[in-house]
N, C-alpha and C. Protein backbone atom coordinates (compact mmCIF):
# COMPACT_ATOMS: atom_id res chain seq x y z
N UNK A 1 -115.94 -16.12 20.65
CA UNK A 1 -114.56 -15.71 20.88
C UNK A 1 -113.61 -16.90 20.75
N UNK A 2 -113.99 -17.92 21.35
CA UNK A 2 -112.91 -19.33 21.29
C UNK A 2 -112.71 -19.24 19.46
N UNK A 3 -114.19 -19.53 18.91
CA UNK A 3 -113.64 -20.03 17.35
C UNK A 3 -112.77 -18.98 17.24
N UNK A 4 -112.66 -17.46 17.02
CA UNK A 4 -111.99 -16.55 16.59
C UNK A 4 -110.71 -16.86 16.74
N UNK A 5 -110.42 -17.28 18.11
CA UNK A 5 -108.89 -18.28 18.64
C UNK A 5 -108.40 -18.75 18.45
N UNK A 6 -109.45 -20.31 17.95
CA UNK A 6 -109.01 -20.89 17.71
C UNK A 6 -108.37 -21.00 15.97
N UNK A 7 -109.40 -20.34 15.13
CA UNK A 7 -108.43 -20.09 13.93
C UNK A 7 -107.49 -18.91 13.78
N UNK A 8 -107.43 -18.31 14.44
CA UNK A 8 -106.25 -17.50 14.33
C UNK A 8 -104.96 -18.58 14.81
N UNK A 9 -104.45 -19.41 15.91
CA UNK A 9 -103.96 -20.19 16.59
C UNK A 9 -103.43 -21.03 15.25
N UNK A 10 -104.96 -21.54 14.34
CA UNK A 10 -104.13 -22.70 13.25
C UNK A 10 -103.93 -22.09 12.27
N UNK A 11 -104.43 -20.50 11.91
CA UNK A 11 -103.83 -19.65 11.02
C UNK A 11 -102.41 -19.56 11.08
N UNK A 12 -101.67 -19.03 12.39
CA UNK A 12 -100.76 -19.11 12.65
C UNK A 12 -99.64 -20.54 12.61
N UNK A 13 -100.11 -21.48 13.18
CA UNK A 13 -99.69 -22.49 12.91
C UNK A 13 -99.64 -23.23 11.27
N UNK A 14 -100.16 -22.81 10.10
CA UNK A 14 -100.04 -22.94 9.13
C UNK A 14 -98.97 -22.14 9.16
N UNK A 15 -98.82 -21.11 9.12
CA UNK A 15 -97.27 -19.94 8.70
C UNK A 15 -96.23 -20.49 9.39
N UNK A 16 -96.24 -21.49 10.18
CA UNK A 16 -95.09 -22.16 10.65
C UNK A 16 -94.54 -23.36 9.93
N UNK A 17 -96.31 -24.32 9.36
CA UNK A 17 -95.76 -25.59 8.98
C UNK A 17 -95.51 -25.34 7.34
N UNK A 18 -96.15 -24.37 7.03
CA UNK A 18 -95.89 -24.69 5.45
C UNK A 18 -94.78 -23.04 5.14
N UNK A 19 -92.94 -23.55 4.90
CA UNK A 19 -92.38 -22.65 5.12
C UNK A 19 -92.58 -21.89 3.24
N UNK A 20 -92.32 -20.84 3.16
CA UNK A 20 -91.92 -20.24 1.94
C UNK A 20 -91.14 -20.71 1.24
N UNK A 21 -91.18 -20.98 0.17
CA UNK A 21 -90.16 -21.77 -1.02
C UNK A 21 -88.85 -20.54 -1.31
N UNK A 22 -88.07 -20.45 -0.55
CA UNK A 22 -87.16 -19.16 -1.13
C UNK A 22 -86.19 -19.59 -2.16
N UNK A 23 -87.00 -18.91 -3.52
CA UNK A 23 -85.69 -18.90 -4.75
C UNK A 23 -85.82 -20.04 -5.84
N UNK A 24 -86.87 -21.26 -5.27
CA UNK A 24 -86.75 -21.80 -6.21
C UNK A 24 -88.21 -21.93 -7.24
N UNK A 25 -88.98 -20.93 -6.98
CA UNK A 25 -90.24 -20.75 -7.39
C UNK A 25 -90.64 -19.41 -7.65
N UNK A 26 -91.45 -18.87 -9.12
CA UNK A 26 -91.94 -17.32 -8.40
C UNK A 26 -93.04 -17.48 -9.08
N UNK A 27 -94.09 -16.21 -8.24
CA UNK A 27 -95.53 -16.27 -8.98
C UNK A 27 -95.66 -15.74 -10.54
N UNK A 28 -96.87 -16.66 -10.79
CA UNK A 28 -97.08 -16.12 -11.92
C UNK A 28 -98.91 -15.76 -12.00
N UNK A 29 -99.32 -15.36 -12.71
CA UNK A 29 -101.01 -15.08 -12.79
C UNK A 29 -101.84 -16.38 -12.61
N UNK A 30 -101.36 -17.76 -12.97
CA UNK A 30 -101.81 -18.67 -13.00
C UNK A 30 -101.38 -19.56 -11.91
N UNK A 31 -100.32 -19.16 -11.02
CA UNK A 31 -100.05 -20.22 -10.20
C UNK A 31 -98.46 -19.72 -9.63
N UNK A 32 -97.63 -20.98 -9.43
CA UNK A 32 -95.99 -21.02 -9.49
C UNK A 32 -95.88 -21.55 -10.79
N UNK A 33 -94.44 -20.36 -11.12
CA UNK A 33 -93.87 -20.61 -12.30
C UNK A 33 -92.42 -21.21 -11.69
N UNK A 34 -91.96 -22.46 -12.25
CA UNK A 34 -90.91 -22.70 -11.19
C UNK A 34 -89.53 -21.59 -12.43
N UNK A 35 -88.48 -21.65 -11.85
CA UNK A 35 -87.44 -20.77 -11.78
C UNK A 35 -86.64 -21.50 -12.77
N UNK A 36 -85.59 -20.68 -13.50
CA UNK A 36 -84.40 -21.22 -14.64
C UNK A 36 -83.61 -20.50 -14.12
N UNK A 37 -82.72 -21.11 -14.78
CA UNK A 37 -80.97 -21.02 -14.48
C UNK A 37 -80.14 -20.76 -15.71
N UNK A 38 -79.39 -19.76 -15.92
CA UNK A 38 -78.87 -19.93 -17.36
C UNK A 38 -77.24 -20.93 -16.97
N UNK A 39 -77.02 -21.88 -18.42
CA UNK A 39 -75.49 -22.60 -18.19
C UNK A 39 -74.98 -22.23 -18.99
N UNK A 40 -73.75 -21.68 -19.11
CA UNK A 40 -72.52 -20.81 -20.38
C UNK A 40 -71.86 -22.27 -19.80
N UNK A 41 -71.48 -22.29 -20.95
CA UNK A 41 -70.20 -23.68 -20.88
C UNK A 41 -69.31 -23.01 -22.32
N UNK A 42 -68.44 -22.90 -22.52
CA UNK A 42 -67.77 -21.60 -23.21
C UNK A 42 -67.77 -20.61 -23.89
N UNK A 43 -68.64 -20.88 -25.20
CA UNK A 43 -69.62 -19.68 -25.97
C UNK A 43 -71.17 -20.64 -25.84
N UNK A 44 -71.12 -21.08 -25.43
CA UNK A 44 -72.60 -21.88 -25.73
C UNK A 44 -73.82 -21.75 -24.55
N UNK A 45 -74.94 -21.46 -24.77
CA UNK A 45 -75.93 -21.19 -23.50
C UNK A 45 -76.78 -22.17 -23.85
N UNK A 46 -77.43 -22.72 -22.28
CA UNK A 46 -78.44 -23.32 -22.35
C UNK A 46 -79.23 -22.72 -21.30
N UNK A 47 -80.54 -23.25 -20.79
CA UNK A 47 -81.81 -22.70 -20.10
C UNK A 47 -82.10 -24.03 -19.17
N UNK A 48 -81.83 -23.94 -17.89
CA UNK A 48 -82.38 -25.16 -17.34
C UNK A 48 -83.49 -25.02 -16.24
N UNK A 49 -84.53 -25.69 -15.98
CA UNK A 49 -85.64 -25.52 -15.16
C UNK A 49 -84.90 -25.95 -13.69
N UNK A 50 -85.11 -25.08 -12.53
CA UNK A 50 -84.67 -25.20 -11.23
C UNK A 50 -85.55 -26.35 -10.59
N UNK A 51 -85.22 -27.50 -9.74
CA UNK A 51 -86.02 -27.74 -8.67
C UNK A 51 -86.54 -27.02 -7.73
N UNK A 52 -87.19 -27.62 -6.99
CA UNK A 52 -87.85 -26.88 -5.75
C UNK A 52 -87.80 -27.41 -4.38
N UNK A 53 -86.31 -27.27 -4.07
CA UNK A 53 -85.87 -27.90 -2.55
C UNK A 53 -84.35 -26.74 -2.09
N UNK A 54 -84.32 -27.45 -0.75
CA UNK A 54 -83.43 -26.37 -0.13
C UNK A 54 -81.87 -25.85 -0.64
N UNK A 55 -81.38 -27.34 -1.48
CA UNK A 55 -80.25 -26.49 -2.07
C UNK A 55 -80.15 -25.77 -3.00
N UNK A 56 -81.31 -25.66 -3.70
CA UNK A 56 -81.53 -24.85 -5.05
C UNK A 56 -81.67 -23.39 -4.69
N UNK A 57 -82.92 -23.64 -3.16
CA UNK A 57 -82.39 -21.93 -2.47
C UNK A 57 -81.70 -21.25 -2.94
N UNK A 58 -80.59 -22.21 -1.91
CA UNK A 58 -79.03 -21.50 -1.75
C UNK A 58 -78.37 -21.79 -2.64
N UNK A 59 -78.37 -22.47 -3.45
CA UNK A 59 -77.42 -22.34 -4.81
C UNK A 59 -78.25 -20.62 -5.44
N UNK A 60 -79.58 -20.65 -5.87
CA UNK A 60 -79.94 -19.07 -6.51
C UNK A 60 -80.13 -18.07 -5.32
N UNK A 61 -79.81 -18.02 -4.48
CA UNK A 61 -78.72 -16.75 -3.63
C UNK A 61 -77.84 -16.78 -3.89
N UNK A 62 -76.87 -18.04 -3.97
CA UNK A 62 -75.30 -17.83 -4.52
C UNK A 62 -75.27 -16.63 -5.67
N UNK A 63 -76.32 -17.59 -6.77
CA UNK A 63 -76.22 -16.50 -7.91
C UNK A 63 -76.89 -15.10 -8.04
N UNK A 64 -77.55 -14.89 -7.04
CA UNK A 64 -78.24 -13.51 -6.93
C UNK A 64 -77.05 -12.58 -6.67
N UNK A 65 -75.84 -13.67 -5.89
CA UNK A 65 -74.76 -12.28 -5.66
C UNK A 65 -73.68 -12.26 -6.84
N UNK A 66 -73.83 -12.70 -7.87
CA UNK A 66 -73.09 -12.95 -8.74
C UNK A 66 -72.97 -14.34 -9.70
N UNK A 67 -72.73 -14.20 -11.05
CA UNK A 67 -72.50 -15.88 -11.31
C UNK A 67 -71.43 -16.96 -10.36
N UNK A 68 -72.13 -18.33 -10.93
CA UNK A 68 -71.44 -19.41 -9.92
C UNK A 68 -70.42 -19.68 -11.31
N UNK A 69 -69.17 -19.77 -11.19
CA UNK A 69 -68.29 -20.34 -11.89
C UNK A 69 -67.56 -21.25 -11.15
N UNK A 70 -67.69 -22.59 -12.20
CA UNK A 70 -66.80 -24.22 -11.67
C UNK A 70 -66.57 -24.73 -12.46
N UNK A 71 -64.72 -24.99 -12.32
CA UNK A 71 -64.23 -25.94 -12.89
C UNK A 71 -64.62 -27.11 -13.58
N UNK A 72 -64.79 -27.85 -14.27
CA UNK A 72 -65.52 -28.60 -14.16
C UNK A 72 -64.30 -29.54 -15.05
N UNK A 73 -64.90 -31.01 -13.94
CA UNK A 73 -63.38 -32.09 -14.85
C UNK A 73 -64.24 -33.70 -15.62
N UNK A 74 -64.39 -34.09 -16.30
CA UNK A 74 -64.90 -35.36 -16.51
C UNK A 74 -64.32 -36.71 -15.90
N UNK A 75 -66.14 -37.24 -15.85
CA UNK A 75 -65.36 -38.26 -14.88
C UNK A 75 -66.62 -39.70 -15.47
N UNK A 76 -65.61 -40.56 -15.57
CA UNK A 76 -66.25 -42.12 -16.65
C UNK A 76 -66.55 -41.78 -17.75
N UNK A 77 -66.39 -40.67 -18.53
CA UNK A 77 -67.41 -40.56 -19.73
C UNK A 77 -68.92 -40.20 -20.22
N UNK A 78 -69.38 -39.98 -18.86
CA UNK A 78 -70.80 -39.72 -19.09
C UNK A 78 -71.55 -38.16 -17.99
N UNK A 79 -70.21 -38.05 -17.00
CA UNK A 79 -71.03 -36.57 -16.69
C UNK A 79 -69.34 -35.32 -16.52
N UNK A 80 -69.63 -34.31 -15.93
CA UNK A 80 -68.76 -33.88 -15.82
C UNK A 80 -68.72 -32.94 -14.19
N UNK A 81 -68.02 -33.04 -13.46
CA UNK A 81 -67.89 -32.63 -11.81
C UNK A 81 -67.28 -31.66 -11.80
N UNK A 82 -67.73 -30.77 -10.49
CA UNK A 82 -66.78 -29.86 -10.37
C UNK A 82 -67.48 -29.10 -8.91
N UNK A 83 -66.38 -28.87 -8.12
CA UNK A 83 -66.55 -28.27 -6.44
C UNK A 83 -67.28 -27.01 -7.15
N UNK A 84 -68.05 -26.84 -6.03
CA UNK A 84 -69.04 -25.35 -5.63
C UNK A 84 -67.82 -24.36 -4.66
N UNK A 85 -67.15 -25.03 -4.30
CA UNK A 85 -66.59 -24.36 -2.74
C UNK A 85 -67.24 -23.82 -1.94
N UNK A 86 -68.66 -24.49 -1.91
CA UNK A 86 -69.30 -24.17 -0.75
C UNK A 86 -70.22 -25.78 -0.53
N UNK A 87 -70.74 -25.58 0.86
CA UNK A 87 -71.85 -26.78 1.07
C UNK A 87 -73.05 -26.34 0.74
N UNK A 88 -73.77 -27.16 0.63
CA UNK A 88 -75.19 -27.25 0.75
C UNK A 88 -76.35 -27.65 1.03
N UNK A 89 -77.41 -27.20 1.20
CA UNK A 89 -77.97 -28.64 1.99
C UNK A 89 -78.60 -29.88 1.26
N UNK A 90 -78.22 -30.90 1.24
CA UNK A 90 -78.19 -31.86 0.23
C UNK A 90 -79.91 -33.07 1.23
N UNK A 91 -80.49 -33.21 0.04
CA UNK A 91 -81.69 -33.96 0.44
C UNK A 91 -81.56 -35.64 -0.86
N UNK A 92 -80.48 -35.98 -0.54
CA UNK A 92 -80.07 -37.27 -1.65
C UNK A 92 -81.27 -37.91 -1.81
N UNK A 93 -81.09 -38.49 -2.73
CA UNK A 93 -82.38 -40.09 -2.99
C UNK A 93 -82.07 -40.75 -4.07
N UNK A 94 -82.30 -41.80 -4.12
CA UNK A 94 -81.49 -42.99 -5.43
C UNK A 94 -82.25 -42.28 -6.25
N UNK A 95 -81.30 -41.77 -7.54
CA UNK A 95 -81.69 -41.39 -8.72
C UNK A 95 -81.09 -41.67 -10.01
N UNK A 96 -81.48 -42.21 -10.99
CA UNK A 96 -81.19 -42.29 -12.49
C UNK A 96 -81.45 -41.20 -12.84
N UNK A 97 -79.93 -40.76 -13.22
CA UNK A 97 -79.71 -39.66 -14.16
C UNK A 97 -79.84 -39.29 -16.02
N UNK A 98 -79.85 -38.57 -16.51
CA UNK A 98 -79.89 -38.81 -17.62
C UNK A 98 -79.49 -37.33 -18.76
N UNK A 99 -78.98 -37.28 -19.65
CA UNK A 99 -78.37 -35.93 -20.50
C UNK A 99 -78.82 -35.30 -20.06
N UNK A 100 -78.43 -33.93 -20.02
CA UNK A 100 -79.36 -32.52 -19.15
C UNK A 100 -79.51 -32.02 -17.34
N UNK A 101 -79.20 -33.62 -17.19
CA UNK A 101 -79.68 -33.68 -15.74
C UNK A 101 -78.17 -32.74 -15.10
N UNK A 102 -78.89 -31.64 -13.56
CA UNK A 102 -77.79 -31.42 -12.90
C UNK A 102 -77.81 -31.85 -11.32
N UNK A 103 -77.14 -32.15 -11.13
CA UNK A 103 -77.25 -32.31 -9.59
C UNK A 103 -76.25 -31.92 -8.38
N UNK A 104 -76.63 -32.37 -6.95
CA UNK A 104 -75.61 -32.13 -6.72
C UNK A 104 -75.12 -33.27 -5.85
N UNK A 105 -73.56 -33.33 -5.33
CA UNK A 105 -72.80 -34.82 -5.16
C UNK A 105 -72.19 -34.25 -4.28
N UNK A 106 -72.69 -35.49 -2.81
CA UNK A 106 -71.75 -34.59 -1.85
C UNK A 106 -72.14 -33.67 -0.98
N UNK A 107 -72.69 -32.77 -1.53
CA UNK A 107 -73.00 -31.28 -0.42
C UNK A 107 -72.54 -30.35 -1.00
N UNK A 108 -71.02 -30.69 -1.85
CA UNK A 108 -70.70 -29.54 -2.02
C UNK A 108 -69.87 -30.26 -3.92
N UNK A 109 -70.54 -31.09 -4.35
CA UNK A 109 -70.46 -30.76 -6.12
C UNK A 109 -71.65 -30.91 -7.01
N UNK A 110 -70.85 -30.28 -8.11
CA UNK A 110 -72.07 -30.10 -9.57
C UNK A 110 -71.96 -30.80 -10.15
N UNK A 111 -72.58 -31.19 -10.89
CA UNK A 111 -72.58 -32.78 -11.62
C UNK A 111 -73.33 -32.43 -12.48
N UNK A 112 -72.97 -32.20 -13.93
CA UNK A 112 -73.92 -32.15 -15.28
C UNK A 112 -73.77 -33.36 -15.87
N UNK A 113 -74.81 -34.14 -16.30
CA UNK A 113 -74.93 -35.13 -16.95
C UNK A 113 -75.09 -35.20 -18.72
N UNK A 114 -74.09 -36.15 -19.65
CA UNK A 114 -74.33 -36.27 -20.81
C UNK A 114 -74.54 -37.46 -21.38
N UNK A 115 -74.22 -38.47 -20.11
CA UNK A 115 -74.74 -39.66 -19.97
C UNK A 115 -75.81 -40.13 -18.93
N UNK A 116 -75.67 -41.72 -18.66
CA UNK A 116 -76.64 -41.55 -17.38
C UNK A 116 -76.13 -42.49 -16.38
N UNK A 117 -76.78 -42.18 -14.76
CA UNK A 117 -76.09 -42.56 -13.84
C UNK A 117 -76.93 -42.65 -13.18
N UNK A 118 -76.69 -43.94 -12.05
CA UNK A 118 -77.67 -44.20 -11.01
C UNK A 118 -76.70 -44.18 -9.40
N UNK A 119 -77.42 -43.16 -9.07
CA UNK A 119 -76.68 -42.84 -7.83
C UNK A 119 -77.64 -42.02 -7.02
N UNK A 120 -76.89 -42.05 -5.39
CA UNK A 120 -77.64 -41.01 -4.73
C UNK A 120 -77.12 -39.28 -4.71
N UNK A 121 -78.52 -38.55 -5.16
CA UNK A 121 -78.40 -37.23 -5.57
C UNK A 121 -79.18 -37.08 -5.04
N UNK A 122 -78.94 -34.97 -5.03
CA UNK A 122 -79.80 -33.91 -4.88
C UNK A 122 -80.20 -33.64 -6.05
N UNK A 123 -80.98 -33.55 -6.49
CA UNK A 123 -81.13 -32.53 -8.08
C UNK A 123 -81.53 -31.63 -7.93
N UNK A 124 -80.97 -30.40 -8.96
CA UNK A 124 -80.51 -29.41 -9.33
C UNK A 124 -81.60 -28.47 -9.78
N UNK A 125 -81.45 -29.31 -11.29
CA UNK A 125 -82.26 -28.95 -12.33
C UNK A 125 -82.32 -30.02 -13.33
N UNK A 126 -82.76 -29.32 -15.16
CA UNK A 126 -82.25 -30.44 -16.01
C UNK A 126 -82.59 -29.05 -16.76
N UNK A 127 -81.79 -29.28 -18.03
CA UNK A 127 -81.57 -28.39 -19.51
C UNK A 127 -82.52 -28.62 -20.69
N UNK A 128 -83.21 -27.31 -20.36
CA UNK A 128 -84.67 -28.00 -21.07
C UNK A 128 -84.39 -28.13 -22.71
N UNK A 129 -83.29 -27.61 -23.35
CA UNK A 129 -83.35 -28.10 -24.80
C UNK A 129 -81.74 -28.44 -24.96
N UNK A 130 -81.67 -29.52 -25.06
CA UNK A 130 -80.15 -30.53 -24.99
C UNK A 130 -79.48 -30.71 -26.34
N UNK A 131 -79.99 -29.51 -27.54
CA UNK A 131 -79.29 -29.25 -28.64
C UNK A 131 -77.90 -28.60 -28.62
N UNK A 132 -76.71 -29.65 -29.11
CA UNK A 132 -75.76 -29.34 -28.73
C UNK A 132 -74.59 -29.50 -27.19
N UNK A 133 -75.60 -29.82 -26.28
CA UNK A 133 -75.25 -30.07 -24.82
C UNK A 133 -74.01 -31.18 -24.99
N UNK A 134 -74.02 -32.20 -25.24
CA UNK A 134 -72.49 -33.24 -25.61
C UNK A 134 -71.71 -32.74 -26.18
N UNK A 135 -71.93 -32.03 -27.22
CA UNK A 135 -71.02 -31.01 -27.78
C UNK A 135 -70.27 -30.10 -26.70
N UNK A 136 -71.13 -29.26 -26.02
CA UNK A 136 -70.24 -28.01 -25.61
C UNK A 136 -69.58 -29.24 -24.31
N UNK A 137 -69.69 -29.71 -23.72
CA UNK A 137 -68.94 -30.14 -22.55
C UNK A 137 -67.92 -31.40 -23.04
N UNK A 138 -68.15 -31.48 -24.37
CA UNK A 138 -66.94 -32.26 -25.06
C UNK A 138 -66.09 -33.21 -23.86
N UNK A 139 -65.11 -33.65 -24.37
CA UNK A 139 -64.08 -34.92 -23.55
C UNK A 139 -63.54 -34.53 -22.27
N UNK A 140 -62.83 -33.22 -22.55
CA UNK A 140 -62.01 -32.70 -21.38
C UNK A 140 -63.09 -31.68 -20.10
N UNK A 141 -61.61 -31.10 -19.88
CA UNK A 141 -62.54 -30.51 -18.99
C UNK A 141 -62.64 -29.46 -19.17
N UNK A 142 -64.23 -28.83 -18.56
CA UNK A 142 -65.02 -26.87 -18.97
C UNK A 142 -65.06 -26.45 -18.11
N UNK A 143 -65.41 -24.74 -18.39
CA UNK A 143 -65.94 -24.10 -17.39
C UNK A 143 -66.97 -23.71 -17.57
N UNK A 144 -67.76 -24.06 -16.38
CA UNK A 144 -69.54 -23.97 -16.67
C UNK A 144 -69.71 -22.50 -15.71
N UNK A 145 -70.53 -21.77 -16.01
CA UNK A 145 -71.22 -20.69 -15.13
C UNK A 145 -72.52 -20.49 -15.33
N UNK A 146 -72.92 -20.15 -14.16
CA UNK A 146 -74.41 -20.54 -13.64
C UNK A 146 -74.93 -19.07 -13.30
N UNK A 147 -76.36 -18.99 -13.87
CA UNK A 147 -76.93 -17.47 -13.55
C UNK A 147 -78.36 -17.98 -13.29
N UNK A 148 -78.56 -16.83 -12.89
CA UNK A 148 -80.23 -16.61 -12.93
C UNK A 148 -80.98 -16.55 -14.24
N UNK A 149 -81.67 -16.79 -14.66
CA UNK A 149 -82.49 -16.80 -15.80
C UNK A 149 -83.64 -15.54 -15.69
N UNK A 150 -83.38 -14.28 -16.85
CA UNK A 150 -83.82 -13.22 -16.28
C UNK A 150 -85.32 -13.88 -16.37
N UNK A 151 -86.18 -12.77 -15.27
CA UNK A 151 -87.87 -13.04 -14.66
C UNK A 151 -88.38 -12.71 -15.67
């Protein structure tokens, strides 16, 4: 009776320590398939692979209730920013950035990269085929919108 206890006890205690990945992962036959994101930046689409941490969550709930659309303004020449108008939960760490890369700045901005940058970030994602990517986010400033990448 104790053993029976006692693994039920660390059964349970596993369902506590190891929480569910919500949103930024889904199954596949072979394992986790991690999650995409589609980016419209004016007629142009790209496909970017999601991380797997807490603001990515809640950034794909954002988009489960609809696309994320942001301003987006350039800033030094090499990425382009723009408010979420919301927070998030941000897990920073010194990172070199590089084309493709998205992140987030702050808590509460987006940061697409067409250059590269060493700073502390959350990351996002990154744009798995960067044909054209300098192009569509050109000099000024876009509007990027963010979806789910259908399953």
């Amino acid at each position: 009776m104790r053993k029976v206890l006692s693994l039920a006890l660390a059964l349970a205690l596993l369902a506590v320590v190891i929480p569910c990945r919500a949103g930024s992962a889904r199954a596949d036959e072979g394992g986790m398939e991690p999650m995409k994101m589609n980016v419209r930046i004016g007629e142009r689409d790209f496909l970017a692979t999601l991380e797997d941490n807490r603001a990515v969550a809640e950034l794909t709930e954002m988009m489960r209730q609809g696309p994320v659309i942001i301003e987006m303004d350039d800033y030094s020449g090499f990425e382009k920013v723009g408010s979420l108008g919301a927070r998030l939960t941000a897990s920073d760490a010194q990172t070199t950035t590089g084309p493709g890369d998205i992140v987030l700045y702050n808590g509460s901005n987006i940061v697409m990269f067409y250059g590269s940058n060493t700073w502390a970030y959350t990351r996002i994602g990154r744009v798995d085929d960067l044909t054209g990517w300098e192009e569509a986010l050109g000099s000024g400033s876009v509007t990027a919108e963010f979806t789910l990448a259908e399953e």
